[in-house]
C-alpha atoms as a PDB file:
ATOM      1  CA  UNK A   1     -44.951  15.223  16.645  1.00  0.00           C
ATOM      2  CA  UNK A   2     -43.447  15.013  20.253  1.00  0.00           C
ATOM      3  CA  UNK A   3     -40.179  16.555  21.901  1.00  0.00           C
ATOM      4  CA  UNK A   4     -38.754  13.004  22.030  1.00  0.00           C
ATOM      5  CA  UNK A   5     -39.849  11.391  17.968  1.00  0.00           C
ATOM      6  CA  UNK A   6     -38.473  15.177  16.911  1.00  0.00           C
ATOM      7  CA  UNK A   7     -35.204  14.278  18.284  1.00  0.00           C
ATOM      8  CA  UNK A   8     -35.367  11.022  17.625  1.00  0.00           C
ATOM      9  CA  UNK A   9     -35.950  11.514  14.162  1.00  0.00           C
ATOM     10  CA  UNK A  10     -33.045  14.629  14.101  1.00  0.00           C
ATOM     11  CA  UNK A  11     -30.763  11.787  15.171  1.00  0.00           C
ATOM     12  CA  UNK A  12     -31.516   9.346  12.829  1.00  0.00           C
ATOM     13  CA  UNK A  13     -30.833  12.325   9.593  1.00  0.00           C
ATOM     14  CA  UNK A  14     -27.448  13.369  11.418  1.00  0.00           C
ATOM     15  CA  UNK A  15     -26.339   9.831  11.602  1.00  0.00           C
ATOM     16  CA  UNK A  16     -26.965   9.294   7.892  1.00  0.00           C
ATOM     17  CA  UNK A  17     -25.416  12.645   6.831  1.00  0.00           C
ATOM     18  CA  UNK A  18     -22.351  11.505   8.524  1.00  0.00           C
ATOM     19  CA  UNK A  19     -22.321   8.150   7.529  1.00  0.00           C
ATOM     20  CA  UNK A  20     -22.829   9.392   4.055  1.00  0.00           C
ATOM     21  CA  UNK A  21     -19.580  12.080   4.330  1.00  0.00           C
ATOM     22  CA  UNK A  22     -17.622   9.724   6.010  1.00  0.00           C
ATOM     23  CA  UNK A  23     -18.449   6.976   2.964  1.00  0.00           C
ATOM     24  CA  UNK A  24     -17.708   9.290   0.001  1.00  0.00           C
ATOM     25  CA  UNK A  25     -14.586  10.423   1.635  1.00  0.00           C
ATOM     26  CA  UNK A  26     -13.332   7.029   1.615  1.00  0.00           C
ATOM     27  CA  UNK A  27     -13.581   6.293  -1.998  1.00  0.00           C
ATOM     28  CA  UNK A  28     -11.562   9.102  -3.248  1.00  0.00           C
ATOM     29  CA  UNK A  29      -7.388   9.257  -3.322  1.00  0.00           C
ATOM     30  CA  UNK A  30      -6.266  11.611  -1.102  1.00  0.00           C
ATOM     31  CA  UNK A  31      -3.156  12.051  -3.526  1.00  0.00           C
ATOM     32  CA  UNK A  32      -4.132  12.979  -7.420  1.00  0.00           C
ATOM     33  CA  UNK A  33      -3.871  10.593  -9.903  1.00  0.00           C
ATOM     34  CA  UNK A  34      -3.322  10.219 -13.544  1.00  0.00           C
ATOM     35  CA  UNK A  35      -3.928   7.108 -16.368  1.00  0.00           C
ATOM     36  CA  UNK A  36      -0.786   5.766 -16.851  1.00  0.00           C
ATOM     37  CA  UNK A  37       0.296   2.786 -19.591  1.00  0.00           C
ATOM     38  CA  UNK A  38       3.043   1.438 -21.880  1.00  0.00           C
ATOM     39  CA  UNK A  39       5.038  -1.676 -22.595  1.00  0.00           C
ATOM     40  CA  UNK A  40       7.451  -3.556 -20.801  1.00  0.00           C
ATOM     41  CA  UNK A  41      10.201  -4.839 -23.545  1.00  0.00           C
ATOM     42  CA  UNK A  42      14.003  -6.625 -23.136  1.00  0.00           C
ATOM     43  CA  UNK A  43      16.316  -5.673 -25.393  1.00  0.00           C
ATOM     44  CA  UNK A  44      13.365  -4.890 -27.858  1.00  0.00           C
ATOM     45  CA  UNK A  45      11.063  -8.532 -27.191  1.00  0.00           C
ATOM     46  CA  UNK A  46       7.509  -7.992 -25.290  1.00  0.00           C
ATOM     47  CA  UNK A  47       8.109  -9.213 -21.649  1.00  0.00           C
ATOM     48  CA  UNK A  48       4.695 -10.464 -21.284  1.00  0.00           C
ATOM     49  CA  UNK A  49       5.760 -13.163 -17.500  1.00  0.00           C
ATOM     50  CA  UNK A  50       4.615 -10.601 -15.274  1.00  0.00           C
ATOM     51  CA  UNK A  51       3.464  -6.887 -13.830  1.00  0.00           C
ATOM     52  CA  UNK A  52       4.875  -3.670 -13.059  1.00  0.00           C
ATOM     53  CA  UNK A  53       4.935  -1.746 -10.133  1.00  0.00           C
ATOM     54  CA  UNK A  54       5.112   2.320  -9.870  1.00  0.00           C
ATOM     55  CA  UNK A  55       6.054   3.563  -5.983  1.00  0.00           C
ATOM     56  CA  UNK A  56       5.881   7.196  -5.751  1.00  0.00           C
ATOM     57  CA  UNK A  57       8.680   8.793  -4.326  1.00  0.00           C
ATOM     58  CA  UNK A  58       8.714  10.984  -1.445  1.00  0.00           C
ATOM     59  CA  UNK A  59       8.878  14.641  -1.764  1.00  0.00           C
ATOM     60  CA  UNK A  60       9.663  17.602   1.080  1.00  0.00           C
ATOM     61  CA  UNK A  61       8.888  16.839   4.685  1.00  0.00           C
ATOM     62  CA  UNK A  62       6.212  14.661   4.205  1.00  0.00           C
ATOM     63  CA  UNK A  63       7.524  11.090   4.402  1.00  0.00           C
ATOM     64  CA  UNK A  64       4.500   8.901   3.040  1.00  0.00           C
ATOM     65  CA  UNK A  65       4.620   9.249  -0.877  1.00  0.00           C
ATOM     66  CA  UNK A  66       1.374   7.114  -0.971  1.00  0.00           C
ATOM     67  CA  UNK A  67       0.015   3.883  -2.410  1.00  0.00           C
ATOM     68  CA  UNK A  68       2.053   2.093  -5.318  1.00  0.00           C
ATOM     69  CA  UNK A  69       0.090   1.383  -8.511  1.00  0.00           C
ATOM     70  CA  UNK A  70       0.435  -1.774 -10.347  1.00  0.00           C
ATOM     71  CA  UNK A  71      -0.450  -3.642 -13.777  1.00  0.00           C
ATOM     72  CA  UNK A  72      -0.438  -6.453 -14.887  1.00  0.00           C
ATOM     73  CA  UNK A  73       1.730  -7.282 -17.952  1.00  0.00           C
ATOM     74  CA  UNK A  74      -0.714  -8.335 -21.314  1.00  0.00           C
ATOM     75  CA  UNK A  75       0.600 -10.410 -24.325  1.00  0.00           C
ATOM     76  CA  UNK A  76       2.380  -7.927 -26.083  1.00  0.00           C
ATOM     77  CA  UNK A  77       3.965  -6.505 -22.642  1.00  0.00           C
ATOM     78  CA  UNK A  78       1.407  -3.544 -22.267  1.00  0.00           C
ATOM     79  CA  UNK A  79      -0.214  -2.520 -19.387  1.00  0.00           C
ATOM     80  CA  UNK A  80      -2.478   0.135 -17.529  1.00  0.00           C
ATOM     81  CA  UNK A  81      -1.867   1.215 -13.844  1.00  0.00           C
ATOM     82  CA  UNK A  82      -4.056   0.370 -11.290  1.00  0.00           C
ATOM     83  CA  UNK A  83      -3.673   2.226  -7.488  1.00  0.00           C
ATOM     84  CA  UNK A  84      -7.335   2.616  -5.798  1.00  0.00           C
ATOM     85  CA  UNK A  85      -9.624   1.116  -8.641  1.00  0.00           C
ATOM     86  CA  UNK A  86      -9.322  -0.630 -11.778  1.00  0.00           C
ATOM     87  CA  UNK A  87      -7.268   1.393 -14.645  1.00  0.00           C
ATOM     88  CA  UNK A  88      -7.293   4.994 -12.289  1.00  0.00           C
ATOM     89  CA  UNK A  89      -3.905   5.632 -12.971  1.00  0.00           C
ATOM     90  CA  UNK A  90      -0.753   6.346 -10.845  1.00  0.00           C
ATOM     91  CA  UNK A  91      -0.071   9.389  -8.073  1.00  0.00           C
ATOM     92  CA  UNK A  92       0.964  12.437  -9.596  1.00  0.00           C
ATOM     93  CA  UNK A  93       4.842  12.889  -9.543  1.00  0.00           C
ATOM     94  CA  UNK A  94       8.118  10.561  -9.188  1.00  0.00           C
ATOM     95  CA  UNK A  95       8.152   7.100  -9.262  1.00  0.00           C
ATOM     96  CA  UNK A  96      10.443   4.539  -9.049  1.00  0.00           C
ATOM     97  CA  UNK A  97       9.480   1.247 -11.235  1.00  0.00           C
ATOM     98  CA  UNK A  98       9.981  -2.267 -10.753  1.00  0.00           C
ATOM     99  CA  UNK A  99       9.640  -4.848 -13.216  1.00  0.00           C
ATOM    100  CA  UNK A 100       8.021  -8.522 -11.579  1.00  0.00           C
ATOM    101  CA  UNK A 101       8.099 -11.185 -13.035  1.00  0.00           C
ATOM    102  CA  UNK A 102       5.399 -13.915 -12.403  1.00  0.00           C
ATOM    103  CA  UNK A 103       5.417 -17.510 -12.795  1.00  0.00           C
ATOM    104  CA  UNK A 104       3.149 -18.291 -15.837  1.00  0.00           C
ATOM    105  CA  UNK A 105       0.078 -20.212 -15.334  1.00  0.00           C
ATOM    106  CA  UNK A 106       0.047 -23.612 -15.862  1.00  0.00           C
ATOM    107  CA  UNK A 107      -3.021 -25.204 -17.640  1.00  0.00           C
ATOM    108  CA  UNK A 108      -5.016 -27.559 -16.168  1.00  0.00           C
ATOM    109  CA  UNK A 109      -6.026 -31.003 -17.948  1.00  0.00           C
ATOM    110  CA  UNK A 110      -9.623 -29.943 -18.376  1.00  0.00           C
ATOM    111  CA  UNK A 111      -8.902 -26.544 -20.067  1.00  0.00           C
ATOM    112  CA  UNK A 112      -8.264 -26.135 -24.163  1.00  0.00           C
ATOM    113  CA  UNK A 113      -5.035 -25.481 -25.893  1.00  0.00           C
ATOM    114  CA  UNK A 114      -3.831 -22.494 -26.117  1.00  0.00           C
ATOM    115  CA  UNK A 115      -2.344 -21.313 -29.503  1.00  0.00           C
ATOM    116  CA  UNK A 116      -0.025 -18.537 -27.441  1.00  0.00           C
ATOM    117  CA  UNK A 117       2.959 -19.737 -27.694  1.00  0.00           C
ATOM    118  CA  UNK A 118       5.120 -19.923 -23.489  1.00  0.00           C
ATOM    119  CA  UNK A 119       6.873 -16.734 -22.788  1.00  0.00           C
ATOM    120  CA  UNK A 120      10.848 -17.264 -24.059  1.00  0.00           C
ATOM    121  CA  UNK A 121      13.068 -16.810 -21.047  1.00  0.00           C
ATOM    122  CA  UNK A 122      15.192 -13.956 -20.692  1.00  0.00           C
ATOM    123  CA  UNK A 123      18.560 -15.618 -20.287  1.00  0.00           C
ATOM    124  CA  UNK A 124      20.010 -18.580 -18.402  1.00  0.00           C
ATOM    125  CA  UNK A 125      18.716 -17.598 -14.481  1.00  0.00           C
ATOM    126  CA  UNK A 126      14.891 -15.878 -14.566  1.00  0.00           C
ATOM    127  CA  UNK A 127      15.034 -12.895 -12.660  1.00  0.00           C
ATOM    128  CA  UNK A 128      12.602 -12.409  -9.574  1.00  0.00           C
ATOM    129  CA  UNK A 129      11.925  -8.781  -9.772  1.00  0.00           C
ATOM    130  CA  UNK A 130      14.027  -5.567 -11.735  1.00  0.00           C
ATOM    131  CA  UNK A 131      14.631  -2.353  -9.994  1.00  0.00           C
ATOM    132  CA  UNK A 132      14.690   0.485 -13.265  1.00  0.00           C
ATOM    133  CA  UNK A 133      17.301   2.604 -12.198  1.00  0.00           C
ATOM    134  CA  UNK A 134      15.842   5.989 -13.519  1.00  0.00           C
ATOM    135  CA  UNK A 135      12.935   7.775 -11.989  1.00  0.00           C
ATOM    136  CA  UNK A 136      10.023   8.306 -14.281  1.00  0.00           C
ATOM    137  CA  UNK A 137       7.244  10.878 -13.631  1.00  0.00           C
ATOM    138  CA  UNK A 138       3.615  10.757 -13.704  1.00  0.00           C
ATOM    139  CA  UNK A 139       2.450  14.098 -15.251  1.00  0.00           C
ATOM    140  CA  UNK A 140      -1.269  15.748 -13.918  1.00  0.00           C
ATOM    141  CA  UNK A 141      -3.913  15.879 -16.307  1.00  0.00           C
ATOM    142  CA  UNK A 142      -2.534  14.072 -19.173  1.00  0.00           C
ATOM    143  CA  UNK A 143      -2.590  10.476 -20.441  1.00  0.00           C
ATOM    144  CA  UNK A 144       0.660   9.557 -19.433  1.00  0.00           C
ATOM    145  CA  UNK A 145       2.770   6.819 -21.552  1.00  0.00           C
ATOM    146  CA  UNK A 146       5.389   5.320 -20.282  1.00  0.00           C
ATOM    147  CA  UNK A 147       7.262   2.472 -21.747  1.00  0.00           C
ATOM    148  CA  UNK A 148      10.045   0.462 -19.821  1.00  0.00           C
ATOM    149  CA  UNK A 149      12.822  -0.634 -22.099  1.00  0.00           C
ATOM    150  CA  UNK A 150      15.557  -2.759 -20.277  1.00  0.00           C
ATOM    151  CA  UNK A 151      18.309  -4.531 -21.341  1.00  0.00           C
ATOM    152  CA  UNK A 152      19.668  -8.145 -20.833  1.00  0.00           C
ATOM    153  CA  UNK A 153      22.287  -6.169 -19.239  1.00  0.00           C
ATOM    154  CA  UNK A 154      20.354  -3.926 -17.382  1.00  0.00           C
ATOM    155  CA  UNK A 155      18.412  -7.287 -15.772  1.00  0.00           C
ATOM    156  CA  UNK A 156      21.794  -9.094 -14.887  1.00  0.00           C
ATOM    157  CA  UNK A 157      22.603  -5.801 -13.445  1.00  0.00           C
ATOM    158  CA  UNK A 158      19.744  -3.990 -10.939  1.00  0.00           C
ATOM    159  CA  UNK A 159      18.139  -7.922 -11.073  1.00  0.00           C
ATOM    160  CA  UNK A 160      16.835 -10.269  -7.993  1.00  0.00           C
ATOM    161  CA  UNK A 161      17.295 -13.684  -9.275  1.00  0.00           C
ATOM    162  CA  UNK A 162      15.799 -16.890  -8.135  1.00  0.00           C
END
């Protein structure tokens, strides 16, 4: 082997070392996470019209709390948080929740009937989005459950209406 296919070939291996660091480093949260689920009920119904959102909440001097998780809302108003990949959970600490609701999906001709019955509207205005007013917290190592109960009161009240 020559000077010049030695290097060549030393090149080549530090290039995929790095590459391969620099990939694995990008998968991974740099904030820890935990599974986090529940139900999303007013005044003791399912609310089943939307998703929820979890945005972690600052702490110290550090001013970026990290990435929100989300889930979407299933038929009996349950849901699992999603932040880097499907179903990983929430950051680790205080969060501030928000309720969204979504327009439900109309069908198309061409698809079947469905035998789930439309979501019942929450009052006379639908609401856009709900601010919770209380912090919740995402505990480490633990299957966290956390279950939002509002009120028709508590939706006319921290509410965004259409």
């Amino acid at each position: 082997m020559t000077g010049l296919t030695r290097l060549l070939w030393t090149a080549v291996a530090l290039a995929i070392a790095v590459a391969s660091a620099t990939s694995a480093g990008c998968s991974r949260s740099p904030y820890d996470l935990a599974p986090v689920n529940g139900k999303v009920t007013i005044d003791g119904v399912p609310f089943t019209q939307g998703k929820v959102m979890f945005a972690p909440i600052a702490t110290g001097k550090d001013r970026n709390a990290g990435r929100p998780a989300f889930g979407l809302l299933g038929p009996d108003g349950s849901f699992s948080l999603s932040t880097y990949s499907t179903e990983d959970g929430a950051i680790v600490g205080e969060h501030w929740v928000t309720v969204i609701r979504l327009e439900p999906e109309q069908p198309s001709d061409d698809s079947p009937p469905s035998d789930v019955p439309p979501p019942k509207p929450v009052g006379p205005r639908q609401f856009s989005r709900v601010a919770v007013p209380t912090k919740v917290t995402v505990a480490a190592d633990t299957d966290n459950v956390i279950d939002v109960a509002l009120t028709k009161q508590d939706v006319a009240r921290y509410g965004v209406f259409d």
